[in-house]
PDB file of N, CA and C in Angstrom:
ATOM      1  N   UNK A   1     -47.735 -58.093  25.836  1.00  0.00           N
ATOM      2  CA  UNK A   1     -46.727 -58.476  24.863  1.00  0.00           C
ATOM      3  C   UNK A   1     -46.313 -59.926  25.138  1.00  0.00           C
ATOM      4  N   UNK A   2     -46.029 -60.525  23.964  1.00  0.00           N
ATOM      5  CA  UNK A   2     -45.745 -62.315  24.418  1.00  0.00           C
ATOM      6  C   UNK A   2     -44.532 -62.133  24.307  1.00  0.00           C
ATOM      7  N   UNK A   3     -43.841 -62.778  25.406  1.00  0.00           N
ATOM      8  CA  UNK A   3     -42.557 -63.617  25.663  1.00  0.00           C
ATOM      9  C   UNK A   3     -41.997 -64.915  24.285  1.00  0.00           C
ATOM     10  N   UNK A   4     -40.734 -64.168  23.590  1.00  0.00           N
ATOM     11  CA  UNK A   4     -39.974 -64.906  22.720  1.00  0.00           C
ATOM     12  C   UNK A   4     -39.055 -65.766  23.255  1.00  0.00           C
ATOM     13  N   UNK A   5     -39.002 -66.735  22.214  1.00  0.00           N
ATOM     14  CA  UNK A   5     -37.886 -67.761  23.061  1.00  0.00           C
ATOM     15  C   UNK A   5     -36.567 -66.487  22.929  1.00  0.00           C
ATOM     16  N   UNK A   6     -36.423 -65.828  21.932  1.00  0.00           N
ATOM     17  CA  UNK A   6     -35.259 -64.945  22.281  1.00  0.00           C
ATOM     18  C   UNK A   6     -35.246 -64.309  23.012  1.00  0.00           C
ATOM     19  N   UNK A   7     -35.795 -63.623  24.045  1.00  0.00           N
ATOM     20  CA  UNK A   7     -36.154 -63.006  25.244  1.00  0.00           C
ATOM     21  C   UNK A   7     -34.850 -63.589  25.939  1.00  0.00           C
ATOM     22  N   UNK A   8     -35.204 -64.595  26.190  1.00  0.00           N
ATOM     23  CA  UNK A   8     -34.396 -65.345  26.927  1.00  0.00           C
ATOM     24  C   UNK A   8     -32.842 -65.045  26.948  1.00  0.00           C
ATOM     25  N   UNK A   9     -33.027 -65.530  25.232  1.00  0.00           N
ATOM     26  CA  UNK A   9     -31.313 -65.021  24.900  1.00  0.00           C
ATOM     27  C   UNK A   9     -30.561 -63.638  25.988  1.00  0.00           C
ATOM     28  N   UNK A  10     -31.917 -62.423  25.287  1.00  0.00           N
ATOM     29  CA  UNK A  10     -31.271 -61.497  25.347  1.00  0.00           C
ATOM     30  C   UNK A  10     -31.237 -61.108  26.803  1.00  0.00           C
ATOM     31  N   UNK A  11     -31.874 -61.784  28.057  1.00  0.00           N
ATOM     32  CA  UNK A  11     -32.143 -61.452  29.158  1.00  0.00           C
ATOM     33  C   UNK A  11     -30.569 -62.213  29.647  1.00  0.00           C
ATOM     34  N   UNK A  12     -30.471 -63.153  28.952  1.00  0.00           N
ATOM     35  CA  UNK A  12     -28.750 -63.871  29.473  1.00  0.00           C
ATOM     36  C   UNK A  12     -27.857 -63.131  28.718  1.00  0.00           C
ATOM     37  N   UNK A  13     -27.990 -62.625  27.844  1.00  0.00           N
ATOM     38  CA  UNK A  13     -26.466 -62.023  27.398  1.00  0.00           C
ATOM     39  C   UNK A  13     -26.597 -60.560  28.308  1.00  0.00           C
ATOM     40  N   UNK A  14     -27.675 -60.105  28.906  1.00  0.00           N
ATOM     41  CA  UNK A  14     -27.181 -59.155  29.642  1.00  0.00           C
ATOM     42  C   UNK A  14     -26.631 -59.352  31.260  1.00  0.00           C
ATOM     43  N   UNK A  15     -27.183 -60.719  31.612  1.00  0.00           N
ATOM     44  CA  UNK A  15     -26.378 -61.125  32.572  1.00  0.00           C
ATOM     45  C   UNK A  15     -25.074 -61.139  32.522  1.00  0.00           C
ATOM     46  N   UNK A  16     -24.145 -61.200  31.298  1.00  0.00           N
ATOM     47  CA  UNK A  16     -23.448 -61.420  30.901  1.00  0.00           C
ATOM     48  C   UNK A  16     -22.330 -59.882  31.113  1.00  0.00           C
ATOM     49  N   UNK A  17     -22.918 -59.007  31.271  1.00  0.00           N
ATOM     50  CA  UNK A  17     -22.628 -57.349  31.377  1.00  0.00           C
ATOM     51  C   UNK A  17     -22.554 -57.602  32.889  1.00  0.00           C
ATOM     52  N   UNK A  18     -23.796 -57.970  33.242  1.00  0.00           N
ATOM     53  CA  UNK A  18     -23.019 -58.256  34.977  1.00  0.00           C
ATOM     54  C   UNK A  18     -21.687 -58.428  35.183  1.00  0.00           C
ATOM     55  N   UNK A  19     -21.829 -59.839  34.470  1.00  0.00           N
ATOM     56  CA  UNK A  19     -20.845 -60.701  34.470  1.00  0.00           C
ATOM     57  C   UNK A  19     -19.492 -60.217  34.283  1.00  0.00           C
ATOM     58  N   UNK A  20     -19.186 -59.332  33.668  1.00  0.00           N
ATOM     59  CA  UNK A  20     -18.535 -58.561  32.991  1.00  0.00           C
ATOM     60  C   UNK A  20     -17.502 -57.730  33.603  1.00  0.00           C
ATOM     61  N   UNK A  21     -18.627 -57.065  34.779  1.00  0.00           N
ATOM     62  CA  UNK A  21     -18.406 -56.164  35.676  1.00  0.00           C
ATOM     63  C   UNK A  21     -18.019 -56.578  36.589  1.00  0.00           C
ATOM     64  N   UNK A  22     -17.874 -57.836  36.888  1.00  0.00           N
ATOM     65  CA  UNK A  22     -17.392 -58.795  38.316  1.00  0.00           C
ATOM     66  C   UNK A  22     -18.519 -58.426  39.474  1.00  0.00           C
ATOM     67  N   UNK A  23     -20.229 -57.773  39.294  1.00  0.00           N
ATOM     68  CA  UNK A  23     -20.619 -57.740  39.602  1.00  0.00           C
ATOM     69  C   UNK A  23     -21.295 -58.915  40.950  1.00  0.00           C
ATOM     70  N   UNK A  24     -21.790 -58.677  42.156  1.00  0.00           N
ATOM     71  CA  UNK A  24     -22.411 -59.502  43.469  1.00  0.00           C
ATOM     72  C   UNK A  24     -23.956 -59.499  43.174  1.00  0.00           C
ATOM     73  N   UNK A  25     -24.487 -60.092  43.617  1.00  0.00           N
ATOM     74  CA  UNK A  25     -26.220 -60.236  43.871  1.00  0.00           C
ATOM     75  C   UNK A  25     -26.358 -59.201  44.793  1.00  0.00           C
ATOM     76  N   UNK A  26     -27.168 -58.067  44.384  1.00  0.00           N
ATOM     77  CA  UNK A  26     -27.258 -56.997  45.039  1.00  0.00           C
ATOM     78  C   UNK A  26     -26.714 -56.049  44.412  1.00  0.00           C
ATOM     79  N   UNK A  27     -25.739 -55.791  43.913  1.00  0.00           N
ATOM     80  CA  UNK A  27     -25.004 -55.106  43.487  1.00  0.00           C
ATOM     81  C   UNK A  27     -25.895 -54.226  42.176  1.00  0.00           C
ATOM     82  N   UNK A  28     -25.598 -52.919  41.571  1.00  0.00           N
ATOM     83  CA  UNK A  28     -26.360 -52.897  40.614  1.00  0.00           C
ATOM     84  C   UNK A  28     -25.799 -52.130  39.376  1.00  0.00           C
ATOM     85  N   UNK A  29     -26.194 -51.399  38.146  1.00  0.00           N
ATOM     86  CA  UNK A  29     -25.499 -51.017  37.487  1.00  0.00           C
ATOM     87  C   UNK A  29     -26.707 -50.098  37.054  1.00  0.00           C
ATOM     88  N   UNK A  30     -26.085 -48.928  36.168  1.00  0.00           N
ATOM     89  CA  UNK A  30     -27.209 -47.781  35.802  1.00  0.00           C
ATOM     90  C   UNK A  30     -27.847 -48.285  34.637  1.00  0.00           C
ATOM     91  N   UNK A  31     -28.765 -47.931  34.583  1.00  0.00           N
ATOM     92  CA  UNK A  31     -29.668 -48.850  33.091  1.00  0.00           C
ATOM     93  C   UNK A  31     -29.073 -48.159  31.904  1.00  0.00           C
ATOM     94  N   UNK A  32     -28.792 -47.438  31.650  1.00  0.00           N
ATOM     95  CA  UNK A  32     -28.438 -46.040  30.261  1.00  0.00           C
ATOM     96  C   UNK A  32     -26.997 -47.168  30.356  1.00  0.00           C
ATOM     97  N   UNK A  33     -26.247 -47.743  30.987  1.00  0.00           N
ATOM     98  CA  UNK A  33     -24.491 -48.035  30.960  1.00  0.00           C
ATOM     99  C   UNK A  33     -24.988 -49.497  30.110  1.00  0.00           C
ATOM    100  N   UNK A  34     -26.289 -50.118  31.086  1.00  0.00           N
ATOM    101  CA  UNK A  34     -26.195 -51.508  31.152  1.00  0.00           C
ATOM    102  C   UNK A  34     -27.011 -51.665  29.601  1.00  0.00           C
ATOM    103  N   UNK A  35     -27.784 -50.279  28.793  1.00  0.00           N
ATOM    104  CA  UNK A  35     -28.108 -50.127  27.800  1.00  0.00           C
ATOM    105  C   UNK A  35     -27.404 -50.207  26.240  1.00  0.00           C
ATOM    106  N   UNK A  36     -26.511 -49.440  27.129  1.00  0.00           N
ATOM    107  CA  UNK A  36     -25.539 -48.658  25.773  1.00  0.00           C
ATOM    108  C   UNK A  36     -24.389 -49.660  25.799  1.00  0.00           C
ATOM    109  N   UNK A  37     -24.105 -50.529  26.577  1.00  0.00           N
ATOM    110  CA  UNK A  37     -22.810 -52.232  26.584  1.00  0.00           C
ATOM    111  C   UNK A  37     -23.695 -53.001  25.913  1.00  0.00           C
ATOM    112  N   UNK A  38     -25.151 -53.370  26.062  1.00  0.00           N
ATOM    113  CA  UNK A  38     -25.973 -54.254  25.351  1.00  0.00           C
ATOM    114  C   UNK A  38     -26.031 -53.610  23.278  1.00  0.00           C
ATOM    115  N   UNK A  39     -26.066 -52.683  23.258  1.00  0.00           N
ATOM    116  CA  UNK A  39     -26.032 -52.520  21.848  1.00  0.00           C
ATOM    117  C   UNK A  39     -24.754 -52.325  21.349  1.00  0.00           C
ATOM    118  N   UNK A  40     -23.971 -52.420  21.875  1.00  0.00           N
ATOM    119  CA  UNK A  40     -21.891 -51.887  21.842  1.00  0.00           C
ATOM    120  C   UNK A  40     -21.633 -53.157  21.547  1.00  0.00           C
ATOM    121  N   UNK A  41     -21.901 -54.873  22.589  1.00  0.00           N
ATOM    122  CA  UNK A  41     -21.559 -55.785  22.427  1.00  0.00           C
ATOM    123  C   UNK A  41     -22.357 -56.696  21.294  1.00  0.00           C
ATOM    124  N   UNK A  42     -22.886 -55.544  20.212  1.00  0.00           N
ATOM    125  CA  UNK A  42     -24.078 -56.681  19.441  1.00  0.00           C
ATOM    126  C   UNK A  42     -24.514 -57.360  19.438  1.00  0.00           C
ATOM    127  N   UNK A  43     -25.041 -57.639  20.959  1.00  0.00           N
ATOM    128  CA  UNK A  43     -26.480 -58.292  21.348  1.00  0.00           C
ATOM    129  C   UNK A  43     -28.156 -58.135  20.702  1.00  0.00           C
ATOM    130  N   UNK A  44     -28.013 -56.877  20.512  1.00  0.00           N
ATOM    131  CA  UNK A  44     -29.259 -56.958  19.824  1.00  0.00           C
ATOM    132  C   UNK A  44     -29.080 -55.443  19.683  1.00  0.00           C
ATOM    133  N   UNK A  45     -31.018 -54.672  19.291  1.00  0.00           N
ATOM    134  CA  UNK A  45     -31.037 -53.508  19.286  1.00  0.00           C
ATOM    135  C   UNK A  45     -31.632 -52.949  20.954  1.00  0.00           C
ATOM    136  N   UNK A  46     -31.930 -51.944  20.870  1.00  0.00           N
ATOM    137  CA  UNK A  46     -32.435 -51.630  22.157  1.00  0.00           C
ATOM    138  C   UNK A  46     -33.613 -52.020  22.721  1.00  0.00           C
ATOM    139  N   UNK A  47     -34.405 -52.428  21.946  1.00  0.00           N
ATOM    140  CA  UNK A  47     -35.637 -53.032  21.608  1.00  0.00           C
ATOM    141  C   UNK A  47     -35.780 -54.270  22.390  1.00  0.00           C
ATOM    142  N   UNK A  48     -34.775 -55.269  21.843  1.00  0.00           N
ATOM    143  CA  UNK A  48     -34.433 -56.389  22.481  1.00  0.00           C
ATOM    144  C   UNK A  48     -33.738 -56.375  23.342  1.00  0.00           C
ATOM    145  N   UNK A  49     -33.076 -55.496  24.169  1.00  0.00           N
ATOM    146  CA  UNK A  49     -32.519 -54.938  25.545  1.00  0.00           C
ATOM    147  C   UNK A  49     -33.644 -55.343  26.264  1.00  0.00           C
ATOM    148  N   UNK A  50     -34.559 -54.250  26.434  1.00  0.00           N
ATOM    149  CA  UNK A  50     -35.939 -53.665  27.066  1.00  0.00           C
ATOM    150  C   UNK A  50     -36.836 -54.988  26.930  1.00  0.00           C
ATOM    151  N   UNK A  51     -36.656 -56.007  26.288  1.00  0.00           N
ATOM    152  CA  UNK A  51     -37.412 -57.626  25.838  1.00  0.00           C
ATOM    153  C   UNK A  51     -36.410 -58.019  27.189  1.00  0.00           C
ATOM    154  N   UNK A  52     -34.902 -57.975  27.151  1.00  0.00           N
ATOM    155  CA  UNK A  52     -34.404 -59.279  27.950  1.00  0.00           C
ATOM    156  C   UNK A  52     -34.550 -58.834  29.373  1.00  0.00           C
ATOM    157  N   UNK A  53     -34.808 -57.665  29.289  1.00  0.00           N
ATOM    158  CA  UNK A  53     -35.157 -56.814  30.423  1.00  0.00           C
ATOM    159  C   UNK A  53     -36.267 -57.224  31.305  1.00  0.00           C
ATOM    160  N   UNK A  54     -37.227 -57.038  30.501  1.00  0.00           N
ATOM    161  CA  UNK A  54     -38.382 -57.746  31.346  1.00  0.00           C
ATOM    162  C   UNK A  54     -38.672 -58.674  31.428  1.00  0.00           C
ATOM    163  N   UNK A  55     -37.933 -60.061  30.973  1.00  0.00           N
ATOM    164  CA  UNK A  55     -37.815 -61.186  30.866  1.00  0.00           C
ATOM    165  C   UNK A  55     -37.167 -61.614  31.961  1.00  0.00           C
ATOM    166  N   UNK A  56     -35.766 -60.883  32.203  1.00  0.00           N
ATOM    167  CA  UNK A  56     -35.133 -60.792  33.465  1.00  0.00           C
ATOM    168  C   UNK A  56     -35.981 -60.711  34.838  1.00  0.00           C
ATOM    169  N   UNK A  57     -36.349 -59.392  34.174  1.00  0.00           N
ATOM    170  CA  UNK A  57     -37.519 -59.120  36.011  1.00  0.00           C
ATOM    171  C   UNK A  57     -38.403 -60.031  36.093  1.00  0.00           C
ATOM    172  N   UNK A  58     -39.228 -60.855  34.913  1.00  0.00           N
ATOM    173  CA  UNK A  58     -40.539 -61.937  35.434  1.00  0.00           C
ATOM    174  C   UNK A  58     -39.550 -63.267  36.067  1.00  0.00           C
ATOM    175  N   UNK A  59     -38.040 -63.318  35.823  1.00  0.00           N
ATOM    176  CA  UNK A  59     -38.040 -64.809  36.155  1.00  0.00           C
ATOM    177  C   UNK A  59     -36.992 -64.479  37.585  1.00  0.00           C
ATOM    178  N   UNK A  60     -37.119 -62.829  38.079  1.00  0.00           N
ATOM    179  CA  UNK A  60     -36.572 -62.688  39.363  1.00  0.00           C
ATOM    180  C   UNK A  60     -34.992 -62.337  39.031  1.00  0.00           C
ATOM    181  N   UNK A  61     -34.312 -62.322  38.013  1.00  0.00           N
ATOM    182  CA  UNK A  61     -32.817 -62.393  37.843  1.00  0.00           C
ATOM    183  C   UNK A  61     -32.418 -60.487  38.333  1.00  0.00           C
ATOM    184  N   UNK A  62     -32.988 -60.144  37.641  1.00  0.00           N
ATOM    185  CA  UNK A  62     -32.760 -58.819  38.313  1.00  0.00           C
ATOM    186  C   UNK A  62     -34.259 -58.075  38.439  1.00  0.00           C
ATOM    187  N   UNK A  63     -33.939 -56.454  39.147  1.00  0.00           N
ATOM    188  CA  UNK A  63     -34.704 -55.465  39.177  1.00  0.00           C
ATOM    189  C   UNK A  63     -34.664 -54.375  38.787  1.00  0.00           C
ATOM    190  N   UNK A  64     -35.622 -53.368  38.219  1.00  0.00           N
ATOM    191  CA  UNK A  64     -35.542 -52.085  38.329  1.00  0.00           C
ATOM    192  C   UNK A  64     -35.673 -51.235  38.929  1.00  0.00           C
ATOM    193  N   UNK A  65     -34.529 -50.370  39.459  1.00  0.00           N
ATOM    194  CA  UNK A  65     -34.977 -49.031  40.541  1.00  0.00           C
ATOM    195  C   UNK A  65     -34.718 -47.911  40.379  1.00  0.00           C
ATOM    196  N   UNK A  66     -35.466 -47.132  39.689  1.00  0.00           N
ATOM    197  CA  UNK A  66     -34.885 -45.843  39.053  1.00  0.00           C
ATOM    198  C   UNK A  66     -34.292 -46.278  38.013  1.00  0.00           C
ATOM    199  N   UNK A  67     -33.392 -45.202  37.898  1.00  0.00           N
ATOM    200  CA  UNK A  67     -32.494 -45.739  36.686  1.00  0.00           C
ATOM    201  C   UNK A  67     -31.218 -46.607  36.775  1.00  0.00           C
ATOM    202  N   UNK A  68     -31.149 -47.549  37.493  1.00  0.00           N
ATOM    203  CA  UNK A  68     -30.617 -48.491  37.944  1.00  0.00           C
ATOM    204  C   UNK A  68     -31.167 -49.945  37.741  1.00  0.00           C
ATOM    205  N   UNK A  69     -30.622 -50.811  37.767  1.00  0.00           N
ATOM    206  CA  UNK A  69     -30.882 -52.636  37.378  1.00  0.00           C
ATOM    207  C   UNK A  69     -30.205 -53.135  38.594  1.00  0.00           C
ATOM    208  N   UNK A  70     -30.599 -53.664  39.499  1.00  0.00           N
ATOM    209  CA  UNK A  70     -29.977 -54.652  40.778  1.00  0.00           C
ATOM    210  C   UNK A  70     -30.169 -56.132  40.341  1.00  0.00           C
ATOM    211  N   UNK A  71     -28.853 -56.420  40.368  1.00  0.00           N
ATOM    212  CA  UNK A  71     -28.907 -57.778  39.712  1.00  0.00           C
ATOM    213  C   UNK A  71     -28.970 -58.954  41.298  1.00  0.00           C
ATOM    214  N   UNK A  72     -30.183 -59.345  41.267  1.00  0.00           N
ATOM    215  CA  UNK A  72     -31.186 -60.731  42.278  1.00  0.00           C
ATOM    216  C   UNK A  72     -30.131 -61.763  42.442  1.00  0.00           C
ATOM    217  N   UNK A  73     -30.184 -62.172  43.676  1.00  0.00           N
ATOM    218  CA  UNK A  73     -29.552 -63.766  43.922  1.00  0.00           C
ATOM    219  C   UNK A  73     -30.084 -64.702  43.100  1.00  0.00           C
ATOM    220  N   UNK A  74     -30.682 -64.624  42.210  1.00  0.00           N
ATOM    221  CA  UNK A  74     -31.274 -65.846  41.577  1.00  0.00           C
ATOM    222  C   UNK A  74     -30.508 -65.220  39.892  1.00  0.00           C
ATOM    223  N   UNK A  75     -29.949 -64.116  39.269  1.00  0.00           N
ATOM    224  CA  UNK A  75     -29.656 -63.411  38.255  1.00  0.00           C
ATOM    225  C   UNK A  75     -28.442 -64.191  38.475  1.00  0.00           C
ATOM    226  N   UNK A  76     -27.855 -64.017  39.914  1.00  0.00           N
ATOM    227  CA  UNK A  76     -26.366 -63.913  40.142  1.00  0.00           C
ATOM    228  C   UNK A  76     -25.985 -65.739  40.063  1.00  0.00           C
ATOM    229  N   UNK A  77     -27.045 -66.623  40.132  1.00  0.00           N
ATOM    230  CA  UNK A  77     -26.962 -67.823  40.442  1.00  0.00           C
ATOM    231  C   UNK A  77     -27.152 -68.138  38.997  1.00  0.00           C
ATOM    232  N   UNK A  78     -27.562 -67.699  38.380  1.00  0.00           N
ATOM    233  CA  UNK A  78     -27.853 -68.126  36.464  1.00  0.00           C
ATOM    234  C   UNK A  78     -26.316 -67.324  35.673  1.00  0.00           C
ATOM    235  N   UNK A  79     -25.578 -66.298  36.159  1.00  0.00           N
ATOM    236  CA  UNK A  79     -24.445 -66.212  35.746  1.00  0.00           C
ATOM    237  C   UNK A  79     -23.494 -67.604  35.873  1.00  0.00           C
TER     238      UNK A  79
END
């Protein structure tokens, strides 16, 4: 799948849910919470969640573990 310049967008407005949370680097949040705030705050659809998502993980900002997102010292440094 190719990488959109909106990717981007949507991979920062979910930093932004971090952000939100007064979340640390390391710290993490459940994916279904960090899902269902991304379509609540009309960021996009879920679609484009799961886009900023893996956009996130190629440029290191966060991870997936289970059903959890650990937001990376490098996620926490782009907040």
């Amino acid at each position: 799948m190719a990488t959109l310049p909106a990717d981007e967008d949507y991979a920062r407005a979910m930093l932004t849910l971090f952000a939100a949370r007064a979340a640390r680097a390391g710290q993490s949040l459940p994916l279904e919470e960090l899902r269902r705030a991304f379509v609540v705050a009309n960021f996009g659809r879920l679609a484009d969640c799961e886009a900023g998502l893996a956009y996130a993980e190629t440029k290191g900002w966060v991870s997936r573990q289970l059903d959890r997102v650990r937001l990376a010292a490098a996620g926490y440094a782009e907040i």
